[in-house]
C-alpha atoms as a PDB file:
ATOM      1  CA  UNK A   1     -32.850  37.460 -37.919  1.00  0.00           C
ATOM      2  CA  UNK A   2     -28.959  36.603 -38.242  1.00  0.00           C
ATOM      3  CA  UNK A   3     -29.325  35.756 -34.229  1.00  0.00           C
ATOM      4  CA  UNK A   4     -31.861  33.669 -34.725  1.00  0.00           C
ATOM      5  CA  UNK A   5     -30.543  31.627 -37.630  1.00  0.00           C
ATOM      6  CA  UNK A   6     -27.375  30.397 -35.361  1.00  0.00           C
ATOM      7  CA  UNK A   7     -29.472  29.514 -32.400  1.00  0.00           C
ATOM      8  CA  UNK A   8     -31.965  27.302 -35.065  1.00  0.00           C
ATOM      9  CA  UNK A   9     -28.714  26.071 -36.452  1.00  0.00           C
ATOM     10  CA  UNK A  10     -26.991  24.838 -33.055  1.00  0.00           C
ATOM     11  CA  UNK A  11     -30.710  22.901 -32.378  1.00  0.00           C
ATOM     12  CA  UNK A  12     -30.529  21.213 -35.198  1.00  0.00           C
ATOM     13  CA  UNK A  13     -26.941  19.873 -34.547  1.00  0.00           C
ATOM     14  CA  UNK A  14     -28.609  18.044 -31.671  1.00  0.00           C
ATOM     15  CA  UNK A  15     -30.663  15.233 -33.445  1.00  0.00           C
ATOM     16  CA  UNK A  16     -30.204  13.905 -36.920  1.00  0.00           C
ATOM     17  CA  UNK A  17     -32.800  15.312 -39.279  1.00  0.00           C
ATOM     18  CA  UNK A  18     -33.779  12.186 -41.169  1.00  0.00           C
ATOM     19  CA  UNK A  19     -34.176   9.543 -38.353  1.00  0.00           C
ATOM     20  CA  UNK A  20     -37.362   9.064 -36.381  1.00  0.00           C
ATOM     21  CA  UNK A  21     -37.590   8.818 -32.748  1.00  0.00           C
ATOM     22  CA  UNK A  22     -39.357   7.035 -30.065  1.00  0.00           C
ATOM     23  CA  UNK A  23     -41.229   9.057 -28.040  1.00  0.00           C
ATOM     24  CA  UNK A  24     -39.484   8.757 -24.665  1.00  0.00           C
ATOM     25  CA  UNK A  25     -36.583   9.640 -26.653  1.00  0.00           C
ATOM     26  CA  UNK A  26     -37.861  12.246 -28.362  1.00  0.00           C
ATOM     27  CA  UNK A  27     -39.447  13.964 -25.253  1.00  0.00           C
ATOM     28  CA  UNK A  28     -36.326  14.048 -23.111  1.00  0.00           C
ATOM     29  CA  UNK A  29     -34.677  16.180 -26.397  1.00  0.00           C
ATOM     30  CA  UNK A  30     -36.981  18.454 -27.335  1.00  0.00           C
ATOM     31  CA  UNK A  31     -36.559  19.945 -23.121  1.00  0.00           C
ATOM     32  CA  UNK A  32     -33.107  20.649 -24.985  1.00  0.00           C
ATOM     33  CA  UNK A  33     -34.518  22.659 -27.360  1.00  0.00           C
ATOM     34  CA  UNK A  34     -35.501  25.141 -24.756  1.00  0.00           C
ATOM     35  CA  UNK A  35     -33.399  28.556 -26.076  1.00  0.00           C
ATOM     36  CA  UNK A  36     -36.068  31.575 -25.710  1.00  0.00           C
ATOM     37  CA  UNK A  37     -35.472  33.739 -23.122  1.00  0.00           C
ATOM     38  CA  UNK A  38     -39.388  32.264 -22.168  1.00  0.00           C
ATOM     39  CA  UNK A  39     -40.115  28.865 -21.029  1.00  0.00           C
ATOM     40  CA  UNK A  40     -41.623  27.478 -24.392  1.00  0.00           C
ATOM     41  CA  UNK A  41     -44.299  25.601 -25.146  1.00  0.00           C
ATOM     42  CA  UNK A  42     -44.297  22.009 -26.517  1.00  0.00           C
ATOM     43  CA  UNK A  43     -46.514  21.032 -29.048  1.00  0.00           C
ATOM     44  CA  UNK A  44     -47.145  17.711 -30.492  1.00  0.00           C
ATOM     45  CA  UNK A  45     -47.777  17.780 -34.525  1.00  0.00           C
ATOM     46  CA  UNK A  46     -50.126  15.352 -36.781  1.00  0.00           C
ATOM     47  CA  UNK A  47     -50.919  14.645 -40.287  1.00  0.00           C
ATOM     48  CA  UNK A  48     -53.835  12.748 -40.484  1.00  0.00           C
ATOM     49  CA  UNK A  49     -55.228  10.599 -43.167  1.00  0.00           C
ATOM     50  CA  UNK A  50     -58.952  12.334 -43.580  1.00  0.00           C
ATOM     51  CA  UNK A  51     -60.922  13.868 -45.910  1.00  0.00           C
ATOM     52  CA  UNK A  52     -61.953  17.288 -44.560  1.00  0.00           C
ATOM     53  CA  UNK A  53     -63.846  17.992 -47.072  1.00  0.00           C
ATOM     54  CA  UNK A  54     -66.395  15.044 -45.174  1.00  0.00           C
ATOM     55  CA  UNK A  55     -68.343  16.458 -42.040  1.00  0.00           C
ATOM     56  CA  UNK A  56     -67.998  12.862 -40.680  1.00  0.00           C
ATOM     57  CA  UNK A  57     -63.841  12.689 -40.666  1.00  0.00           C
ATOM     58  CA  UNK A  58     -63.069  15.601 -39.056  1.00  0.00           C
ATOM     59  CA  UNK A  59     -61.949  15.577 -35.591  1.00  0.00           C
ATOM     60  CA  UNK A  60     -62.973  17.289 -32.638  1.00  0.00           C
ATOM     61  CA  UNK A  61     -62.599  16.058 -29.569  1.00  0.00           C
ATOM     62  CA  UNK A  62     -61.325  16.920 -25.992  1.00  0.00           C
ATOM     63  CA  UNK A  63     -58.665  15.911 -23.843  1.00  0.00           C
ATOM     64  CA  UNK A  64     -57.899  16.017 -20.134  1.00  0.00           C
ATOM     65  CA  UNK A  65     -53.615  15.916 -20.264  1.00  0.00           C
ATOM     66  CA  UNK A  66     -52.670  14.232 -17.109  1.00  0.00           C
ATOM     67  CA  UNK A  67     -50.379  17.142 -16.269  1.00  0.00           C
ATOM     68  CA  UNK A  68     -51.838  19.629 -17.476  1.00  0.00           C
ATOM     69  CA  UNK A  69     -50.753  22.558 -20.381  1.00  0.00           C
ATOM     70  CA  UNK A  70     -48.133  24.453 -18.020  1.00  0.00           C
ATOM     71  CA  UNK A  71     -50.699  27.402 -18.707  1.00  0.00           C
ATOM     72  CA  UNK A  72     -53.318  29.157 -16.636  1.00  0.00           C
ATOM     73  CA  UNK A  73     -56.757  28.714 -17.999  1.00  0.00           C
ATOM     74  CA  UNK A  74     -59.211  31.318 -17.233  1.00  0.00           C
ATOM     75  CA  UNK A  75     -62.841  30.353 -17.854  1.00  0.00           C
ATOM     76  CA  UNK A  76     -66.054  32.005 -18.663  1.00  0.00           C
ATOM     77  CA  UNK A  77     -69.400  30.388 -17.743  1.00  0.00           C
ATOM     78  CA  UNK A  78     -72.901  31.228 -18.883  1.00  0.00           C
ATOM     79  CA  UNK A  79     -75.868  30.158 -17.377  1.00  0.00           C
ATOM     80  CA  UNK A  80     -78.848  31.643 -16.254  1.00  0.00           C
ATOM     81  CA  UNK A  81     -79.661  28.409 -13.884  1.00  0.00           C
ATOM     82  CA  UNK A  82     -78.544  30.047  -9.710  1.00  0.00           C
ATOM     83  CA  UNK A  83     -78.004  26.444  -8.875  1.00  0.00           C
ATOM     84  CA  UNK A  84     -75.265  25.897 -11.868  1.00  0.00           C
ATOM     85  CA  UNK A  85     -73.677  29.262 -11.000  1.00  0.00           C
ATOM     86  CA  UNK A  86     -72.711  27.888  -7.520  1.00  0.00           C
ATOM     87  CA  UNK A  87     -71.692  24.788  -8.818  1.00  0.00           C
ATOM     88  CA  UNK A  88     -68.989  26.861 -11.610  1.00  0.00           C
ATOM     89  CA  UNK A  89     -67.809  29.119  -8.977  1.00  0.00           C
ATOM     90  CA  UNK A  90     -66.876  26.459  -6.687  1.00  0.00           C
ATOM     91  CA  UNK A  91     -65.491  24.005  -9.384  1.00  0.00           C
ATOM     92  CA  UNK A  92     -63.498  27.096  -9.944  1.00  0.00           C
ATOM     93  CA  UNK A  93     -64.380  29.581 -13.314  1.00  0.00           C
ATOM     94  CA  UNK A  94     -63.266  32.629 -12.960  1.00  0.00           C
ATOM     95  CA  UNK A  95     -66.431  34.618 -14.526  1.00  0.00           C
ATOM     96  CA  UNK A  96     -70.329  33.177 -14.234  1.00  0.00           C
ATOM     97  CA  UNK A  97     -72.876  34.974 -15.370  1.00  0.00           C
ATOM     98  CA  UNK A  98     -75.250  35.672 -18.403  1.00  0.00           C
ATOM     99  CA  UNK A  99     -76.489  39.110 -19.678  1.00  0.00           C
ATOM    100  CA  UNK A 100     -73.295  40.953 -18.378  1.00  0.00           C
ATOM    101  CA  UNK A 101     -70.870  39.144 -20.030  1.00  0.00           C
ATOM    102  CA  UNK A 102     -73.013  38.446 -23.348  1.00  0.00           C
ATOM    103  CA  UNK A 103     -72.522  42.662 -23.717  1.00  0.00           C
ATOM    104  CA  UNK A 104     -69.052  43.135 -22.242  1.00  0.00           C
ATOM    105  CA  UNK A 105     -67.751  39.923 -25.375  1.00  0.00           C
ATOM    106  CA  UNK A 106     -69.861  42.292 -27.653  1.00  0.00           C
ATOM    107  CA  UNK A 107     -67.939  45.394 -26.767  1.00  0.00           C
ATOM    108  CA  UNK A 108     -64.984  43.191 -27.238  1.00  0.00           C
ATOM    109  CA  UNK A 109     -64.002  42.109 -23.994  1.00  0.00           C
ATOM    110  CA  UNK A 110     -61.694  38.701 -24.534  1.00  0.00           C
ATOM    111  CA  UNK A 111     -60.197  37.796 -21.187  1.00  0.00           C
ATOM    112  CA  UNK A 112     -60.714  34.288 -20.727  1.00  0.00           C
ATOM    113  CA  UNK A 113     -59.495  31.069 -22.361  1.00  0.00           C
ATOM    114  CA  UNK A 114     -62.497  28.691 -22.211  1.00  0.00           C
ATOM    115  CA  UNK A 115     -65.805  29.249 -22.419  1.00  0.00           C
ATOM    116  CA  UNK A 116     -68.816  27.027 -20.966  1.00  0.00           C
ATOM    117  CA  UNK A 117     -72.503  27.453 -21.469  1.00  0.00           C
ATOM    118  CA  UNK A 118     -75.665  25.400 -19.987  1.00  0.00           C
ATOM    119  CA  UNK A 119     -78.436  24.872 -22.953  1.00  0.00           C
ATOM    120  CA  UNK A 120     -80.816  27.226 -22.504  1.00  0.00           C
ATOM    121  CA  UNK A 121     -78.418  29.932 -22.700  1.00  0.00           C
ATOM    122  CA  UNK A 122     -77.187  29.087 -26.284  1.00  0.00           C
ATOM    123  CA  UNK A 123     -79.885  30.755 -28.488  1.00  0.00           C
ATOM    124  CA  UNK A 124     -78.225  34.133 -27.265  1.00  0.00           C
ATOM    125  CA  UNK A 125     -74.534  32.823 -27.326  1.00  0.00           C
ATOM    126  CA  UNK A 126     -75.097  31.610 -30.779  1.00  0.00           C
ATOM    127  CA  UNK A 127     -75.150  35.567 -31.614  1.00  0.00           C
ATOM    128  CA  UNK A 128     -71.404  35.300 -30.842  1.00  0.00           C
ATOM    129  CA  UNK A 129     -70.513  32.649 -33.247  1.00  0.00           C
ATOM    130  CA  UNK A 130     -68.887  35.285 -35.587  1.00  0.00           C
ATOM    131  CA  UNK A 131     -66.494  36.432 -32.508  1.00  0.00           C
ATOM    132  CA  UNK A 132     -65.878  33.224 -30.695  1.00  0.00           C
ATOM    133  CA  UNK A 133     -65.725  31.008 -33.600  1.00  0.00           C
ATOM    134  CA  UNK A 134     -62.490  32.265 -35.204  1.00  0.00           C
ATOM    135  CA  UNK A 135     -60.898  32.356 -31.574  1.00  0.00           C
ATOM    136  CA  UNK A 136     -61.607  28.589 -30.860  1.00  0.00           C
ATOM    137  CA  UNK A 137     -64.105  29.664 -27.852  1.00  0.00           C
ATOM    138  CA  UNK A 138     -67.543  29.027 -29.084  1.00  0.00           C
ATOM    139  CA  UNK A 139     -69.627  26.260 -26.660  1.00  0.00           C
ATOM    140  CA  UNK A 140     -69.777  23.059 -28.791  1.00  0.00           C
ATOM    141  CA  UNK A 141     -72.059  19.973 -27.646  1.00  0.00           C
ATOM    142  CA  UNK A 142     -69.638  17.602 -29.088  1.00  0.00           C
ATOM    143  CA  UNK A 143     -66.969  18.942 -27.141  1.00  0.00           C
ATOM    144  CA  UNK A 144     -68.808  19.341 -23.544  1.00  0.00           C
ATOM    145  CA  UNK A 145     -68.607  22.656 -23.787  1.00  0.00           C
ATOM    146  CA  UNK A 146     -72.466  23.174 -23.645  1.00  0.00           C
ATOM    147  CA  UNK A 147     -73.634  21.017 -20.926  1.00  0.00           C
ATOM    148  CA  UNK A 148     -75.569  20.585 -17.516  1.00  0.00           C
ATOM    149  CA  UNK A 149     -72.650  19.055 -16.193  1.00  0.00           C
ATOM    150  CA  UNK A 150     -71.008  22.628 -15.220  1.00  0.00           C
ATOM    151  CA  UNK A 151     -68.772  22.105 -12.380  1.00  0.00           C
ATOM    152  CA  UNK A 152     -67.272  19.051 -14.067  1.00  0.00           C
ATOM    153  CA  UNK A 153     -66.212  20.403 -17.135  1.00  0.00           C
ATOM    154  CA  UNK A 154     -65.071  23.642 -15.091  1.00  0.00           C
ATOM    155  CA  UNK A 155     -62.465  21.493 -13.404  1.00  0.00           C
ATOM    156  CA  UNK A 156     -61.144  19.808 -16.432  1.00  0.00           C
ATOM    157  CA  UNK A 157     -60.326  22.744 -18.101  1.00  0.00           C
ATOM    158  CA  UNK A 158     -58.596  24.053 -14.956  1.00  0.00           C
ATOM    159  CA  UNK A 159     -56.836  20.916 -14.770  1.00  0.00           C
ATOM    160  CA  UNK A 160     -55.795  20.719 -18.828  1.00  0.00           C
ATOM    161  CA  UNK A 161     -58.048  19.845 -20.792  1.00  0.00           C
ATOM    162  CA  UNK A 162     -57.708  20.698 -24.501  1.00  0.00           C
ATOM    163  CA  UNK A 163     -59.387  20.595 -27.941  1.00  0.00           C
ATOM    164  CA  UNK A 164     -57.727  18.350 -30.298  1.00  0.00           C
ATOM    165  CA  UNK A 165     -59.263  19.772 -33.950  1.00  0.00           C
ATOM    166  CA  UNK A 166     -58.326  19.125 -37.478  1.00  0.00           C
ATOM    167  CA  UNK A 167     -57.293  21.772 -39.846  1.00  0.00           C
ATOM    168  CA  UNK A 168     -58.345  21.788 -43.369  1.00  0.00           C
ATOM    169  CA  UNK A 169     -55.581  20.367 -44.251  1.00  0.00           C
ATOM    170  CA  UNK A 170     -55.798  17.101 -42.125  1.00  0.00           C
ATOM    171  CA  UNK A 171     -53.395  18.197 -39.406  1.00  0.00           C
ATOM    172  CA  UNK A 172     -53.541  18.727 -35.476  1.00  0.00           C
ATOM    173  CA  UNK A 173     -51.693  20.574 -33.394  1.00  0.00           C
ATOM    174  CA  UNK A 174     -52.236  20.395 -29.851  1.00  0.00           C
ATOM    175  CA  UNK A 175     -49.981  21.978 -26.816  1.00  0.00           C
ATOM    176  CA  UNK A 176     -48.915  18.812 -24.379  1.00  0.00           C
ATOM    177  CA  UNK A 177     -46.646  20.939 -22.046  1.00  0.00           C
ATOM    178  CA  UNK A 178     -43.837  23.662 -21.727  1.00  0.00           C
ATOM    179  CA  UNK A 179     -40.246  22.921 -21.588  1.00  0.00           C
ATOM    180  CA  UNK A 180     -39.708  22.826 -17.873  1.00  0.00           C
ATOM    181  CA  UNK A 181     -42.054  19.602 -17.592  1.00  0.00           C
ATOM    182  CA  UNK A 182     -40.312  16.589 -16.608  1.00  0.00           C
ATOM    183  CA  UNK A 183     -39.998  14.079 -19.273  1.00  0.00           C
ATOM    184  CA  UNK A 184     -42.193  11.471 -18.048  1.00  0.00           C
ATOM    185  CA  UNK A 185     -44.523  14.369 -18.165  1.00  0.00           C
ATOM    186  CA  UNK A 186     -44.570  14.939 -21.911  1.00  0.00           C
ATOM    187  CA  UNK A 187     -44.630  11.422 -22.208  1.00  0.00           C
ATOM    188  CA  UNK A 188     -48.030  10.759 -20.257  1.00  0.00           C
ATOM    189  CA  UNK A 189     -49.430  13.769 -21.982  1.00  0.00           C
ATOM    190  CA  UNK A 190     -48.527  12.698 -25.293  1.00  0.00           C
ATOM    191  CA  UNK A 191     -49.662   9.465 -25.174  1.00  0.00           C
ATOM    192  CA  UNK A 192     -52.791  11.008 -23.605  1.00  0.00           C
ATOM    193  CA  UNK A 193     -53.617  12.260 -27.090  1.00  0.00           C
ATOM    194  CA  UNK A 194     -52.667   9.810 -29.149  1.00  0.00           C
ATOM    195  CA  UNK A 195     -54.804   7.532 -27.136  1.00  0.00           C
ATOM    196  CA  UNK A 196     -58.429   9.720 -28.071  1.00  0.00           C
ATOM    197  CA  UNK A 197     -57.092  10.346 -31.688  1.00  0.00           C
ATOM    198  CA  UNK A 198     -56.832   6.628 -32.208  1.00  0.00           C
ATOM    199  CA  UNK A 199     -59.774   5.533 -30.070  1.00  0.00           C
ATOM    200  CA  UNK A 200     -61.610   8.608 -32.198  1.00  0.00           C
ATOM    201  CA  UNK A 201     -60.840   7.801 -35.803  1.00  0.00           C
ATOM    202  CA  UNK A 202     -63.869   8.105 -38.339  1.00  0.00           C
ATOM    203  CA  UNK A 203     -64.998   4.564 -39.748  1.00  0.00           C
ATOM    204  CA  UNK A 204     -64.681   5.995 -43.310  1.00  0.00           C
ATOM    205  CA  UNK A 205     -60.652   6.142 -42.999  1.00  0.00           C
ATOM    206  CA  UNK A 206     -58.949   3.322 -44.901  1.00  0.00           C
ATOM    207  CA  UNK A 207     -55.582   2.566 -44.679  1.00  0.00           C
ATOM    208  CA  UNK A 208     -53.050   3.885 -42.240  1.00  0.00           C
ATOM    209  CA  UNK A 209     -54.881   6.693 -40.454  1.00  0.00           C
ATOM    210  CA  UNK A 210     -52.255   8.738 -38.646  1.00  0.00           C
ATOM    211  CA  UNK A 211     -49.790   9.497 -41.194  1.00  0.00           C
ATOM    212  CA  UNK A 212     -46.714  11.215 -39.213  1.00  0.00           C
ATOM    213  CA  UNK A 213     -46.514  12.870 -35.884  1.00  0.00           C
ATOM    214  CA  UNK A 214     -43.659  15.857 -34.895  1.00  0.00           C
ATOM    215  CA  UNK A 215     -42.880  17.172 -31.343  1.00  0.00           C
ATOM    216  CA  UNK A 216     -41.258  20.855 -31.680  1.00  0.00           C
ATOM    217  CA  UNK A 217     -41.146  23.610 -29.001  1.00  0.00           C
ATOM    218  CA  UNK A 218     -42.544  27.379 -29.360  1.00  0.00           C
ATOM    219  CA  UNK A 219     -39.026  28.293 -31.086  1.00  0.00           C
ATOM    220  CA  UNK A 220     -37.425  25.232 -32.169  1.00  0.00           C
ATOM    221  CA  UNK A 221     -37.152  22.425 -34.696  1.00  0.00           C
ATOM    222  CA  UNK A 222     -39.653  19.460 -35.081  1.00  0.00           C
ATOM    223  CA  UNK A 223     -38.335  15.546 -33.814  1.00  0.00           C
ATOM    224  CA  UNK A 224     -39.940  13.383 -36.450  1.00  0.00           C
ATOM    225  CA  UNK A 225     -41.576  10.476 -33.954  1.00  0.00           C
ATOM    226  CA  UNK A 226     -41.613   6.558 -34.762  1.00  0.00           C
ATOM    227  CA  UNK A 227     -44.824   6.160 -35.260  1.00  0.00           C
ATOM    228  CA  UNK A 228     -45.009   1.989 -34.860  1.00  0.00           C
ATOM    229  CA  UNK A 229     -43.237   2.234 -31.713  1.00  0.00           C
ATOM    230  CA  UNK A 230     -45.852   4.610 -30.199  1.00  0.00           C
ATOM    231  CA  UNK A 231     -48.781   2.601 -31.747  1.00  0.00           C
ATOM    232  CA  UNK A 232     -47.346  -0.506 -30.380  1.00  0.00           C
ATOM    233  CA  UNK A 233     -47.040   1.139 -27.036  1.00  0.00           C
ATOM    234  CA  UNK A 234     -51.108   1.666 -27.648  1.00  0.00           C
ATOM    235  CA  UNK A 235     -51.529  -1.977 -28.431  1.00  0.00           C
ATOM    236  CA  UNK A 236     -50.169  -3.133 -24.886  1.00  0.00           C
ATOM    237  CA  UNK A 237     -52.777  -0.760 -22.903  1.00  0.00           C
ATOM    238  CA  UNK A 238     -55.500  -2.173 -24.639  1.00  0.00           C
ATOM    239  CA  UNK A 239     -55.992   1.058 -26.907  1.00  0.00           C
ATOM    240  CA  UNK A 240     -55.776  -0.815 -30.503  1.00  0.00           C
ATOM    241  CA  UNK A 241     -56.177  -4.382 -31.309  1.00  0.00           C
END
């Protein structure tokens, strides 16, 4: 643990704890933060201003980051429909199929990242709610997860597409990148999500609806980030009025 202190110590000596950051800025320092003997991931931080406890706040939506995680996805696709097979093999999943894999999840086989499922499959892969729930892997319409569109979704995910979800405590945290990304990089994939969140916030919010926002790396510190600088940035692409 002593090791570790000094090493969080000499990050924080980098950037001054109480200012806030642009986010060009702020991506080109947390690379700096890199110390792990692993290339870390970056992760960009919310706090939103919803009430969870309202179905109609929360926020789950997806995101195709124009670079990518860093990571490899692996994904699982069930269907029982021969022509949607071909069209998930050759969009790229790694596993398609139905019964097989509905028993091998059972017997606790995990080896995949992202899961995809055509309609008339999810009476039986609503059985493994209990499983793929907790995990963040259960097929959800309002995430195109369950969908006739197979080989399209396939490819996002294989390209970087991620989840952006609320916790109960009105935060998200969503992976943009790893450490050995260019900075222009994190950029476009940060602004990528900050796009959907705004374009996505619930019509019941009132007042300021993202409240702060943090990059930080796998083992590092958290940049606060200048919030009005990033929504103005939104403003000139047409995201916000």
């Amino acid at each position: 643990m002593a090791k570790v202190g000094k090493r969080y110590k000499k990050l924080l000596q980098i950037y001054d704890l109480t200012k806030k950051y642009p986010l060009r800025e702020a991506v080109k320092m947390v690379r700096d933060f890199q110390s792990a003997k692993f290339i870390e991931t970056v992760e960009l931080h919310m706090r939103l201003n919803i009430d969870t406890t309202k179905p109609e706040q929360n926020i789950r939506i997806p995101v195709v980051l124009p670079h990518g995680t860093g990571k490899t996805v692996r994904v699982l696709v069930l269907t029982t429909n021969p022509e949607k097979e071909k069209e998930a093999k050759e969009a790229g999943a790694d596993y398609v199929g139905f019964k097989e894999y509905i028993e091998q999840i059972q017997n606790g086989w995990l080896e995949f990242d992202a899961v995809v499922a055509t309609p008339e499959t999810m009476r039986e892969v609503g059985k493994l709610g209990r499983i793929l729930g907790p995990r963040g892997l259960m097929p959800n319409p309002k995430t195109g997860t369950v969908t006739e569109d197979v080989g399209q979704v396939v490819r996002e995910l294989k390209k970087g597409r991620v989840e952006i979800r609320n916790d109960k405590s009105g935060n998200i945290h969503v992976p943009i990148g790893k450490t050995n990304f260019t900075p222009e990089q994190l950029y476009e994939n940060a602004l990528a999500v900050f796009e959907e969140v705004v374009k996505n916030r619930p019509k019941g919010v009132k007042g300021q609806f993202i409240k702060s926002a943090y990059l930080t790396t796998t083992m590092g510190p958290s940049i606060a980030l200048d919030l009005a600088e990033i929504m103005e940035t939104l403003r000139k692409r047409g995201v916000m009025a």
